[in-house]
N, C-alpha and C. Protein backbone atom coordinates (compact mmCIF):
# COMPACT_ATOMS: atom_id res chain seq x y z
N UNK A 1 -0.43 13.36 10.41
CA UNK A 1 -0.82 12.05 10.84
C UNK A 1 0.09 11.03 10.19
N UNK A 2 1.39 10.77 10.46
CA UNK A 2 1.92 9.59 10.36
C UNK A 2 2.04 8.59 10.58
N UNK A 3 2.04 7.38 10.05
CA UNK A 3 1.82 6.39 10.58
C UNK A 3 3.04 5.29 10.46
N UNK A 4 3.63 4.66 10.85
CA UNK A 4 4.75 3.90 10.81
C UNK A 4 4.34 2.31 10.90
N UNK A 5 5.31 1.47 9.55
CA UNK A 5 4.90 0.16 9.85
C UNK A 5 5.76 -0.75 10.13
N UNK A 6 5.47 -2.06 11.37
CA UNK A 6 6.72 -2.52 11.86
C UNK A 6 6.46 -4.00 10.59
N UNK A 7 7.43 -4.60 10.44
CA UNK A 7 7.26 -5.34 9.11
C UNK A 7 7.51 -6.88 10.23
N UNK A 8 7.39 -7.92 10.23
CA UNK A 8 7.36 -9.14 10.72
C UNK A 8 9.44 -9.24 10.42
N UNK A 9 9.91 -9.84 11.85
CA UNK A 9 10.98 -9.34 12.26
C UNK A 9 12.06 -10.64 11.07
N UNK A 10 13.33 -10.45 10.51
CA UNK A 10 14.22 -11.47 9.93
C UNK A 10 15.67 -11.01 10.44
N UNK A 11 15.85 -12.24 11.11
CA UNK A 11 17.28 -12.21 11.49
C UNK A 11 17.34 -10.98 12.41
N UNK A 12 16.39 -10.91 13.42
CA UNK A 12 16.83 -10.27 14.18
C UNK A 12 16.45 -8.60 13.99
N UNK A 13 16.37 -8.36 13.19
CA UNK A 13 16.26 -6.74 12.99
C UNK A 13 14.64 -6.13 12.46
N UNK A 14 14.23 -5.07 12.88
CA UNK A 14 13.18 -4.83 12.69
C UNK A 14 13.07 -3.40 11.39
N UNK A 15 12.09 -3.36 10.94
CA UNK A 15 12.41 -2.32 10.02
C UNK A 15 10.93 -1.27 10.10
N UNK A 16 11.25 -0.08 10.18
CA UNK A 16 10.15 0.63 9.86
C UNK A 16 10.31 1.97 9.28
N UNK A 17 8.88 2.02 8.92
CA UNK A 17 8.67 3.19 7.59
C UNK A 17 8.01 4.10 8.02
N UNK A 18 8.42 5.13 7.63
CA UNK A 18 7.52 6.78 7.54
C UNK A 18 7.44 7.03 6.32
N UNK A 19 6.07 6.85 5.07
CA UNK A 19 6.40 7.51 4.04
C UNK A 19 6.21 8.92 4.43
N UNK A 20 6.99 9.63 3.45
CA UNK A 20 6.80 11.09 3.23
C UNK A 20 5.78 11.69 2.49
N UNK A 21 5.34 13.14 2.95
CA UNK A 21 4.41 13.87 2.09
C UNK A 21 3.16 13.28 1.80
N UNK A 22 2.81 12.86 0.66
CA UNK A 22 1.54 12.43 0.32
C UNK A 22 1.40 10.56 -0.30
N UNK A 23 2.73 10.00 0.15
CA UNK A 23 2.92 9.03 -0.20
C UNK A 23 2.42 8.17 0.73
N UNK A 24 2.19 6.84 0.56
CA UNK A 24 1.29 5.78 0.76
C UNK A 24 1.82 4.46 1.35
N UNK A 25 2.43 3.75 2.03
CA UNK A 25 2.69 1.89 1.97
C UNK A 25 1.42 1.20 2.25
N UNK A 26 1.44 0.25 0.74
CA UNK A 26 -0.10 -0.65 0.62
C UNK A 26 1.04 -2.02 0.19
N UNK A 27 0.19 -2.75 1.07
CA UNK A 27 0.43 -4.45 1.24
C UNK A 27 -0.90 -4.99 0.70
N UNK A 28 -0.44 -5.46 -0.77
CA UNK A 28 -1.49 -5.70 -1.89
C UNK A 28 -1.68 -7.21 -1.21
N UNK A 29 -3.08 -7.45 -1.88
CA UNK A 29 -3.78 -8.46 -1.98
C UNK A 29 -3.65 -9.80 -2.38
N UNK A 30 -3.83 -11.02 -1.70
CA UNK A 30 -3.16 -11.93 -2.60
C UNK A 30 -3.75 -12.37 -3.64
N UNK A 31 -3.36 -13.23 -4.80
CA UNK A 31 -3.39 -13.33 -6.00
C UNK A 31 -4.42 -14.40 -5.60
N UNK A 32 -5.99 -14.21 -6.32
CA UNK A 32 -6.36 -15.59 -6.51
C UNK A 32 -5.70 -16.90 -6.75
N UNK A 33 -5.80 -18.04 -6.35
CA UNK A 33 -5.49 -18.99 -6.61
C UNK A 33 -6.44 -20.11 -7.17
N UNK A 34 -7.75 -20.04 -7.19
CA UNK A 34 -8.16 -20.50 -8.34
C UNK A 34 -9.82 -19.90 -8.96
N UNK A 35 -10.51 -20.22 -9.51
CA UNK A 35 -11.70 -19.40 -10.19
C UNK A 35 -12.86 -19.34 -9.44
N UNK A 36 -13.84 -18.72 -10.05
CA UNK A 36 -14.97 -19.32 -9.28
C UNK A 36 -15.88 -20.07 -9.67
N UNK A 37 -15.19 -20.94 -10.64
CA UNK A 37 -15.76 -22.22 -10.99
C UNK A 37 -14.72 -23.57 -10.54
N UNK A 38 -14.21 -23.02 -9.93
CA UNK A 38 -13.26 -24.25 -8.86
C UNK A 38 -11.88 -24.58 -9.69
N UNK A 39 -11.28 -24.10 -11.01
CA UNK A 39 -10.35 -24.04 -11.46
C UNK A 39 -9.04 -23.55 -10.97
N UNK A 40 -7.88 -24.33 -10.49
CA UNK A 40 -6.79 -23.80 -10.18
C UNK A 40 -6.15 -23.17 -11.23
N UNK A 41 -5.62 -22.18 -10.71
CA UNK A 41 -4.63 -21.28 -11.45
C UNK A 41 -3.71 -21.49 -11.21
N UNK A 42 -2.74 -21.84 -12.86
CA UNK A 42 -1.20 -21.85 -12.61
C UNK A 42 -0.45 -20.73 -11.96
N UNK A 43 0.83 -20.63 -11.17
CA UNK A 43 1.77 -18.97 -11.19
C UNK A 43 1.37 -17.97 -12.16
N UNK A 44 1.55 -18.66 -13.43
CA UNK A 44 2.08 -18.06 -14.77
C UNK A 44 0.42 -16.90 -15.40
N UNK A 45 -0.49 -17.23 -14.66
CA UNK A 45 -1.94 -16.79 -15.03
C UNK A 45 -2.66 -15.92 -14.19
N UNK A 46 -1.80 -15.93 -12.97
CA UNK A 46 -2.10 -15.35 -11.99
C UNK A 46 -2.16 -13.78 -11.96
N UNK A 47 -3.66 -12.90 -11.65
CA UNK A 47 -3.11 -11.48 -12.04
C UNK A 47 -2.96 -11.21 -11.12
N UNK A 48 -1.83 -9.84 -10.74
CA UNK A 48 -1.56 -9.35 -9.54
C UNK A 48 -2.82 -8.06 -9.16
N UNK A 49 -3.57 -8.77 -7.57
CA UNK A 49 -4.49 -7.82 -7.85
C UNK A 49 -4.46 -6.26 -7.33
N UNK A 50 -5.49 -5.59 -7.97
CA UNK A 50 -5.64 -4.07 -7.47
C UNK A 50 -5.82 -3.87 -6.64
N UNK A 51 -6.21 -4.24 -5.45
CA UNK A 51 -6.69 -3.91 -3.74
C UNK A 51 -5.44 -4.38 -3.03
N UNK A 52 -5.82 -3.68 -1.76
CA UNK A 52 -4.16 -3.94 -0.43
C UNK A 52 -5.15 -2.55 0.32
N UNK A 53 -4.21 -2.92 1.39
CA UNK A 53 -4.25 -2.31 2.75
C UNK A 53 -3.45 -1.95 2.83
N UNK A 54 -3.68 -0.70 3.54
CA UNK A 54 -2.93 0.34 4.15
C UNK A 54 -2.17 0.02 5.18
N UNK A 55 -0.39 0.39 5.41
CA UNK A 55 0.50 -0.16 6.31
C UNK A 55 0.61 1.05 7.01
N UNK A 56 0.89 2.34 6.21
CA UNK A 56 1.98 3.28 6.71
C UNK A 56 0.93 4.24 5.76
N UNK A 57 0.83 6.01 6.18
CA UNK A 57 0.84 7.22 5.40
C UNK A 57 1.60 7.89 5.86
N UNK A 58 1.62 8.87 4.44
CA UNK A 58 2.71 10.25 4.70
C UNK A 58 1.76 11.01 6.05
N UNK A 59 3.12 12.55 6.03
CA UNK A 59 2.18 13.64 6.49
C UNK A 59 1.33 14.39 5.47
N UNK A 60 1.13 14.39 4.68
CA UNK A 60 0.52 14.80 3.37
C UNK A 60 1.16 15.75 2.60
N UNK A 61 0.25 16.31 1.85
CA UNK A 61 1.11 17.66 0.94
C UNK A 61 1.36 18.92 1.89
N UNK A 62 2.41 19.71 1.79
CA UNK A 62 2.61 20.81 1.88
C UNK A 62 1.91 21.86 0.91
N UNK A 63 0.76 23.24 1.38
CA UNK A 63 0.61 23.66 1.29
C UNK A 63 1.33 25.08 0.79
N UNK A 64 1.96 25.54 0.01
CA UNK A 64 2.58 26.47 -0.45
C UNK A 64 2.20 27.88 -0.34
N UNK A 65 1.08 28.44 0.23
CA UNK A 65 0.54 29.26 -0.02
C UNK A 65 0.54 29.65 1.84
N UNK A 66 -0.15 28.64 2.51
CA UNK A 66 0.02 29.08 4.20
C UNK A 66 0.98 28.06 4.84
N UNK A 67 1.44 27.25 4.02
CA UNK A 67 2.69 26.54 4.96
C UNK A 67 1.97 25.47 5.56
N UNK A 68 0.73 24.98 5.40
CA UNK A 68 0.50 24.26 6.75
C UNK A 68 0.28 23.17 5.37
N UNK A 69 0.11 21.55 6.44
CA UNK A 69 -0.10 20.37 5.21
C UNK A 69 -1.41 19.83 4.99
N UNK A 70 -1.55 19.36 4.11
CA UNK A 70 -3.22 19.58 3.32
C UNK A 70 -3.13 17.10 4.17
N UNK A 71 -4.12 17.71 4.84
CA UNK A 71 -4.47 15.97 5.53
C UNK A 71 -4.90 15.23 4.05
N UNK A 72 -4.22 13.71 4.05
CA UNK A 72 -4.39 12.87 3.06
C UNK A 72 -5.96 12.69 3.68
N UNK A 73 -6.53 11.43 2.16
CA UNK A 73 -8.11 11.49 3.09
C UNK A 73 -8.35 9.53 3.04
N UNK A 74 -7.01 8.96 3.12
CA UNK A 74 -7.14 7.33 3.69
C UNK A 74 -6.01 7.57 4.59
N UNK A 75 -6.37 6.30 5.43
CA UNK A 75 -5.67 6.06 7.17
C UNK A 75 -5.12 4.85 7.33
N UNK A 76 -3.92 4.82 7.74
CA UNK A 76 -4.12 2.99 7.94
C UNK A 76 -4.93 1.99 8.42
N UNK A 77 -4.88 0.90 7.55
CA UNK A 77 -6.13 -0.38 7.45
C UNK A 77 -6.89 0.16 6.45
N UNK A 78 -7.22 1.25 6.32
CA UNK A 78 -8.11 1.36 5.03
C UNK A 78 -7.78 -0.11 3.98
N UNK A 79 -8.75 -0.57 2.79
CA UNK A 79 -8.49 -1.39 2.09
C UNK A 79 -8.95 -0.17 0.77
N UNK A 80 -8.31 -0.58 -0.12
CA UNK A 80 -7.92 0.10 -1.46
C UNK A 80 -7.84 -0.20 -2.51
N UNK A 81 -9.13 0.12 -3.69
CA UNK A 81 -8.66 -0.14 -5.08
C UNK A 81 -7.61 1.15 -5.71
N UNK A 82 -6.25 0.49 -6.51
CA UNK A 82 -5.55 1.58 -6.56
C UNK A 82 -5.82 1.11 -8.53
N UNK A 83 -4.34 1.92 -9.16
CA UNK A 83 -4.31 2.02 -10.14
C UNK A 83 -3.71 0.37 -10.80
N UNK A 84 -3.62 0.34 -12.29
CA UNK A 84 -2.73 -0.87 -12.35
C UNK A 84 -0.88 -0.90 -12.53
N UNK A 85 -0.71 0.44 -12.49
CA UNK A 85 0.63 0.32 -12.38
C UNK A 85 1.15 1.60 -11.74
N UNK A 86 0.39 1.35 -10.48
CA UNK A 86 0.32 2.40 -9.21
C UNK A 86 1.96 1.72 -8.55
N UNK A 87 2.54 2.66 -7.70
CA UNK A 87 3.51 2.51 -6.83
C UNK A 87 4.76 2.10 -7.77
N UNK A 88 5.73 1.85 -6.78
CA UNK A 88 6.97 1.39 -6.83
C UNK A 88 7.16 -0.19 -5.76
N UNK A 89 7.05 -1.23 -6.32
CA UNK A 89 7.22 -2.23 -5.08
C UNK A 89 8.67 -2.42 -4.69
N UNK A 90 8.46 -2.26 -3.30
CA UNK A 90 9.37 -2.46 -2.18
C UNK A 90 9.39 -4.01 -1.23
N UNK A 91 10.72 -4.37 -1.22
CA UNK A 91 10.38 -5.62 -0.21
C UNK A 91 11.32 -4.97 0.98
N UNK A 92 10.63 -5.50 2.40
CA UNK A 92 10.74 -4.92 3.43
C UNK A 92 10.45 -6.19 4.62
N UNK A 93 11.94 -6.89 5.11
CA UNK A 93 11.56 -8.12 6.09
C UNK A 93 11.25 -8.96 5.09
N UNK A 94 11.14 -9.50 4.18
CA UNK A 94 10.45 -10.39 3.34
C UNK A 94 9.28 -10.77 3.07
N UNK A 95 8.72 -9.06 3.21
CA UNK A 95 7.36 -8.75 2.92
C UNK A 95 6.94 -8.13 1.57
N UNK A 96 6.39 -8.17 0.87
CA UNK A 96 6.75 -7.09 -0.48
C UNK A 96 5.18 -5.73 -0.21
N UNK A 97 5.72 -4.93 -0.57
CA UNK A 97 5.16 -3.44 -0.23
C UNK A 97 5.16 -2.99 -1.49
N UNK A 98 3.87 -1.96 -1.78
CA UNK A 98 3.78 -0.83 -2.84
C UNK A 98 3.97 0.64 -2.24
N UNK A 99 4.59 1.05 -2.74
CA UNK A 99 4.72 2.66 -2.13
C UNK A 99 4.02 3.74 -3.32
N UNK A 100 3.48 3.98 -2.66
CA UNK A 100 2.27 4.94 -4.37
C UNK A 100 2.00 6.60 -3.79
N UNK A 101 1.47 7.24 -4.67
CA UNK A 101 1.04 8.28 -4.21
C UNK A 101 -0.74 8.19 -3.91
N UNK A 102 -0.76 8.91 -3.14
CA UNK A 102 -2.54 9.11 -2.58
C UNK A 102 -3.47 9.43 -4.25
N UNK A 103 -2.59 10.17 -5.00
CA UNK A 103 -3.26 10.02 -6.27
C UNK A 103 -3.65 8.81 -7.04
N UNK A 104 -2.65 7.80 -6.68
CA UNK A 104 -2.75 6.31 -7.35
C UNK A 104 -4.13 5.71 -7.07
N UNK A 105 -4.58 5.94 -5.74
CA UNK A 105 -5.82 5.20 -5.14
C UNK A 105 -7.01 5.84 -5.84
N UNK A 106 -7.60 4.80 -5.80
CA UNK A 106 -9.26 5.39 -7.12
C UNK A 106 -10.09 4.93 -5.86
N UNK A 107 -10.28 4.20 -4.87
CA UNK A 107 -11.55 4.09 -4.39
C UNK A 107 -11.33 3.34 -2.94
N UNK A 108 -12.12 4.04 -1.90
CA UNK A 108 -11.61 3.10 -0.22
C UNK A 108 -12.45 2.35 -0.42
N UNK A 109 -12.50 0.54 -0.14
CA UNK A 109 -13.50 -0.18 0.17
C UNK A 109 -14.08 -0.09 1.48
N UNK A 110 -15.16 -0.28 1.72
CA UNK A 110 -16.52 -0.02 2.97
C UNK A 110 -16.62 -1.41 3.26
């Protein structure tokens, strides 16, 4: 089950992804911008948060034993609490992307 993501088009060219294997593209969450006591937050205070959605999955792991691949168990759109220093970020179109493994993710939100 692969899934491929088309990224919002710059200068003309479009870009898209197949991660591999058991790997992941999550388009994290945006950063609060202020509290919930009505306080704005500077840049500088801002945490980058743990949740994003699912763009793109691998085909999952390869199975070593019968050859066949073991199905990841999130889909794209899923929403996702992952780790805090889950993935590798990628910018893609002038979008910025995490690329993680299916291990990184701790929990699908409902």
């Amino acid at each position: 089950m692969s899934t491929a993501t088309k990224s919002a088009p710059s200068k003309g060219t479009k870009t898209t992804v197949r991660p591999l294997g058991d790997k992941i593209l999550v388009k994290r969450d945006e950063a609060a911008t202020k509290t919930d006591s009505g306080i704005f937050l500077p840049e500088t205070s801002k945490d980058k948060p743990k949740t994003g959605t699912i763009e793109a999955v691998g085909t999952g792991n390869l199975n070593t034993d019968t050859g066949e691949r073991i199905p990841l168990t999130v889909k794209k759109g899923d929403r996702v609490i992952f780790t805090s220093y889950a993935g590798t970020e990628i910018k893609l179109d002038g979008a910025e992307f995490l690329m993680m493994s299916e291990d990184d993710i701790l929990a699908v939100i409902d």
